[in-house]
Protein backbone atom coordinates (compact mmCIF):
# COMPACT_ATOMS: atom_id res chain seq x y z
CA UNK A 1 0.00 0.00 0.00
CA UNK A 2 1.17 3.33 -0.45
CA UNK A 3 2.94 5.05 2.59
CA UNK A 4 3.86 1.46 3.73
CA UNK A 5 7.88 3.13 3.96
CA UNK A 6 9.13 1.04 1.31
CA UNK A 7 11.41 3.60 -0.73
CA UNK A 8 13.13 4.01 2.91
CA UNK A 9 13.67 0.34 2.98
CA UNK A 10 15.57 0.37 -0.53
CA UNK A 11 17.25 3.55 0.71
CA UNK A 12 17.75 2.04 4.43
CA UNK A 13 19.43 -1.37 2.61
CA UNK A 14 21.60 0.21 0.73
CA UNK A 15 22.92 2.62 3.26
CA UNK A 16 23.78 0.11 5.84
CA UNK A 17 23.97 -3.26 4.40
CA UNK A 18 25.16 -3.14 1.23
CA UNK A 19 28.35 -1.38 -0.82
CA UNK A 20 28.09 -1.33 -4.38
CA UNK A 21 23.57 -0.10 -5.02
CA UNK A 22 21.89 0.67 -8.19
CA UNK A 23 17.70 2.04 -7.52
CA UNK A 24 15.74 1.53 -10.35
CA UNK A 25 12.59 3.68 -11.42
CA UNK A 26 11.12 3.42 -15.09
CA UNK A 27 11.97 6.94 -15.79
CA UNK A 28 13.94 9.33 -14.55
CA UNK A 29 11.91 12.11 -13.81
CA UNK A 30 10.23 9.24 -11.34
CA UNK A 31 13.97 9.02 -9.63
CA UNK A 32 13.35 12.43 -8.12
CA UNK A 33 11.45 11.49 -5.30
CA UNK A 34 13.69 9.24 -3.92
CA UNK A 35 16.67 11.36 -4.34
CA UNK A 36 14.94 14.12 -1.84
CA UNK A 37 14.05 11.16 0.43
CA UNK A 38 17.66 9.63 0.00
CA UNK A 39 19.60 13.58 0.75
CA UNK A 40 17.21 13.10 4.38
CA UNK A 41 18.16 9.85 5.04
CA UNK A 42 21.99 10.33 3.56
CA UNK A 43 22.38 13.73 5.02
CA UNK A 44 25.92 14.75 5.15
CA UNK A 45 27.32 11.50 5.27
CA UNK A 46 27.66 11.24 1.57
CA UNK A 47 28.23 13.28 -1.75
CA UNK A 48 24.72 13.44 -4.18
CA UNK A 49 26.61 13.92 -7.72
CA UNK A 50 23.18 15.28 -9.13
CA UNK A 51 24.82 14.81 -12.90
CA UNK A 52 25.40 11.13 -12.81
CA UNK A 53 22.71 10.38 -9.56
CA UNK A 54 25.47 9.08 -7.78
CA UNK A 55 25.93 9.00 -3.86
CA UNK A 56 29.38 8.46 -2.74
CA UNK A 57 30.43 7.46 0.82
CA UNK A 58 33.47 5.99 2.34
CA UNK A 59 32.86 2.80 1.99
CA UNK A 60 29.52 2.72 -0.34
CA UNK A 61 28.50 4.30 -3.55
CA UNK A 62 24.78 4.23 -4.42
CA UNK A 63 23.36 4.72 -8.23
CA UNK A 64 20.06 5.79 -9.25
CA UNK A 65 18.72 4.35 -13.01
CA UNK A 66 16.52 4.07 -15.42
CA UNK A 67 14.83 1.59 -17.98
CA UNK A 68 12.17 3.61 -20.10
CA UNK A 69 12.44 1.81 -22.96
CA UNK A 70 12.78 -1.86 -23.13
CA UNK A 71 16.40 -1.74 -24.89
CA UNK A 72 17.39 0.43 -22.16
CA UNK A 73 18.31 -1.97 -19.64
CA UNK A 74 21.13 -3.24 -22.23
CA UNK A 75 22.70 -0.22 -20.81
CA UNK A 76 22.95 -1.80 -17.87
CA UNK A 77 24.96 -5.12 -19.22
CA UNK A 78 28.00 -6.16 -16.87
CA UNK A 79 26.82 -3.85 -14.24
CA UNK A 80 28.29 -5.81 -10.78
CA UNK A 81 26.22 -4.95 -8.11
CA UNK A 82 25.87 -6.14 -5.03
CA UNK A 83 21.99 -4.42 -4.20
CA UNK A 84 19.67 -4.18 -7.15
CA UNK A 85 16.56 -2.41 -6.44
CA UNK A 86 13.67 -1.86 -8.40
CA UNK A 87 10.89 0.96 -6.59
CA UNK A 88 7.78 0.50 -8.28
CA UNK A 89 8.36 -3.17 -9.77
CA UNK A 90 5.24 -3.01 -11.61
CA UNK A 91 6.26 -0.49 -14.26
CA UNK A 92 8.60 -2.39 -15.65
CA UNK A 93 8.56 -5.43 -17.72
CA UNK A 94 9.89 -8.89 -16.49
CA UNK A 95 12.37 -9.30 -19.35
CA UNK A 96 14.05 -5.89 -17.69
CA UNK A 97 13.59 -6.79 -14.34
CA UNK A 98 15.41 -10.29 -15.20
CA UNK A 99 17.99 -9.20 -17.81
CA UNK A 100 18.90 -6.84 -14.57
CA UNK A 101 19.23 -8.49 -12.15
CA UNK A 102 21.62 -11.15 -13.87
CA UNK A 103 24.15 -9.14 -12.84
CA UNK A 104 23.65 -8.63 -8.94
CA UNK A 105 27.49 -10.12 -7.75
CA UNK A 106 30.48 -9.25 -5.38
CA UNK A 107 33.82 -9.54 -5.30
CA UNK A 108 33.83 -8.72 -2.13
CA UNK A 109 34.28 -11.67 0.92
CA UNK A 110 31.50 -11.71 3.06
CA UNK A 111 29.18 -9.43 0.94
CA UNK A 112 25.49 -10.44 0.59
CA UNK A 113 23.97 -9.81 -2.79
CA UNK A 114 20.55 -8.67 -2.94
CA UNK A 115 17.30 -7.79 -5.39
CA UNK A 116 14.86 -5.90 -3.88
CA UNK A 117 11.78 -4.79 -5.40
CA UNK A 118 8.67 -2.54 -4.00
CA UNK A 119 5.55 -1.73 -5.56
CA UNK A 120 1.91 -1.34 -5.51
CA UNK A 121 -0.69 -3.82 -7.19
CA UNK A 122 -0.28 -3.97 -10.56
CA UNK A 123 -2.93 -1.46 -12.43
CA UNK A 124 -1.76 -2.36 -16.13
CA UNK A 125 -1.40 -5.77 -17.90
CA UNK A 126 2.52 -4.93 -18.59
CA UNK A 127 2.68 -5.56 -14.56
CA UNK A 128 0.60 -8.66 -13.84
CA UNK A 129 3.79 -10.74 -14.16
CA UNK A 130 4.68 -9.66 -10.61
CA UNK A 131 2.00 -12.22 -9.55
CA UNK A 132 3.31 -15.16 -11.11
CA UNK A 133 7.06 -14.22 -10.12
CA UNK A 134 5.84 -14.38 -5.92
CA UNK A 135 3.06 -16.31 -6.48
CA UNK A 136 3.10 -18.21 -3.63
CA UNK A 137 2.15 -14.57 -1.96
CA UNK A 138 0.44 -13.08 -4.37
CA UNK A 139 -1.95 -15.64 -6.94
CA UNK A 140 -4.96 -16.39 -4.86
CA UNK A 141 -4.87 -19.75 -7.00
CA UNK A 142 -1.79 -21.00 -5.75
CA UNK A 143 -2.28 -24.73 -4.42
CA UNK A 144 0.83 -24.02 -2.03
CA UNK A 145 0.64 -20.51 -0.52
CA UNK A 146 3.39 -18.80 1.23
CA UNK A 147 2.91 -16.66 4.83
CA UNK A 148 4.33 -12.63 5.02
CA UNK A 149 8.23 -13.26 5.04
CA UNK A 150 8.53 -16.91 4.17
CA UNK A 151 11.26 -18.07 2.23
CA UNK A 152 10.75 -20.14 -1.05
CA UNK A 153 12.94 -21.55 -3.45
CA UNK A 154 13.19 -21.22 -6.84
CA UNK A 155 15.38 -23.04 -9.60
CA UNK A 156 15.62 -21.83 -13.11
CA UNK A 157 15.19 -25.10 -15.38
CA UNK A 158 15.45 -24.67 -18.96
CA UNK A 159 14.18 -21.04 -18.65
CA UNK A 160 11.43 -21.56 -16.61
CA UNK A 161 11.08 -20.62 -12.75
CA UNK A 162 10.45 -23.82 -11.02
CA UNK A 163 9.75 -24.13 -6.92
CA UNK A 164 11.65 -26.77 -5.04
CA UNK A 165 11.90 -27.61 -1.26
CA UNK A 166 15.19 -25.96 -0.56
CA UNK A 167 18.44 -24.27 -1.50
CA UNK A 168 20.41 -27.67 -1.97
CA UNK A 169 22.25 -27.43 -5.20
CA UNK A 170 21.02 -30.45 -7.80
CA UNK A 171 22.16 -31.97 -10.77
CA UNK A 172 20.30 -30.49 -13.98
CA UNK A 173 20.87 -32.15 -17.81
CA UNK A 174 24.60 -31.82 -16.66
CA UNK A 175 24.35 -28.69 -14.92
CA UNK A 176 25.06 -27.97 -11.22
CA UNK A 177 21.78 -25.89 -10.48
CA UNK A 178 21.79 -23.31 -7.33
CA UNK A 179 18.21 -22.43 -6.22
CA UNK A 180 17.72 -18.74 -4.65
CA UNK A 181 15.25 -17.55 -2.17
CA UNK A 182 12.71 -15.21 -2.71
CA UNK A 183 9.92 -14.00 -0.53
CA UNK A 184 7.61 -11.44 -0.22
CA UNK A 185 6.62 -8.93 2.71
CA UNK A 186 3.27 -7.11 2.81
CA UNK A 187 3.50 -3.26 3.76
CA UNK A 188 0.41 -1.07 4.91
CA UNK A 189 0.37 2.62 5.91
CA UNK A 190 -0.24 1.52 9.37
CA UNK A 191 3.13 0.11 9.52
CA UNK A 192 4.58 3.89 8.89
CA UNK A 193 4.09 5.31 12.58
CA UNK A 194 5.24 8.95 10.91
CA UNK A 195 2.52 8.79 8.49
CA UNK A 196 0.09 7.76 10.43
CA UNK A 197 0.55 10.85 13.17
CA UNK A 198 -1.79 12.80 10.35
CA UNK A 199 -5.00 11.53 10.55
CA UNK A 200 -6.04 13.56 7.54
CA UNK A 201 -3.66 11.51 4.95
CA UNK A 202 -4.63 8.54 6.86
């Protein structure tokens, strides 16, 4: 829901837990919002380059992006890093969001690699494929459902998402397959206790 304090959470994860961040919106324009919330949360801890939407901090850099069109996120081939997030996930198409996020690695020991993405219900058909993607949260018709925060596991097989019972590694036509968790948490503007201080916007 809206208000639920999700763009903090992007912002929030890649401030403290991660080093190497890219943010996604589907336009740029759309990035402006969360550059004002990111110079309150940031503060003077960190350098906003407002050319290249860059924040630079000792030991973190943060990027803002941008996929408008769908050969745009070619743009983005190679990119290592370690926290892709994607604020809105419904406005973009799920050949960008995967073609993306095929390059979320570290180099660095230790270093958890992430995707995030946030996002309202989809209101177009270009974003129903966010239901199928967590649809042990979100497809009403799933024979298996998932609970708020659960993790699942999914394998890629022959370029189709396929659940299994764990992250195990398994043998695949040959191939050493590594499944990777994804789950899904629920947000509400009653879990924003500054929001909800103004009854009004409530």
């Amino acid at each position: 829901a809206a208000g639920g304090g999700k763009t903090d959470l992007v912002i929030g994860c890649a401030v403290t837990q991660h080093r190497e961040s890219i943010i996604f919106r589907r336009e740029f324009p759309q990035l402006r919002g969360i550059l004002e919330r990111s110079k309150k949360i940031i503060g003077a801890t960190g350098r906003l380059n407002e050319q290249s939407y860059i924040w630079r901090m000792p030991d973190r850099t943060i990027e803002f992006g941008a996929v408008k069109d769908e050969d745009d996120k070619e743009k983005y081939q190679g990119r290592p890093h370690d926290l892709k997030a994607f604020d809105e996930i419904t406005h973009f198409t799920e050949s960008q969001f995967r073609y993306i996020i095929g390059w979320t690695r570290t180099t660095t020991p230790g270093q958890r690699t992430r995707v995030i993405a946030t996002g309202n219900p989809p209101t177009s058909t270009e974003g129903q494929w966010v239901i199928s993607y967590w649809a042990p949260w979100l497809d009403e018709t799933y024979e298996n459902p998932a609970e708020p925060g659960e993790l699942r596991w999914v394998a890629v097989l022959d370029g189709k998402d396929v659940w299994v019972d764990g992250p195990e590694p398994f043998d695949h036509n040959g191939e050493t397959i590594y499944p990777k968790s994804r789950s899904f948490i629920p947000a509400r503007l009653g879990d924003n206790p500054y929001l909800t201080r103004d009854m009004s916007y409530v």
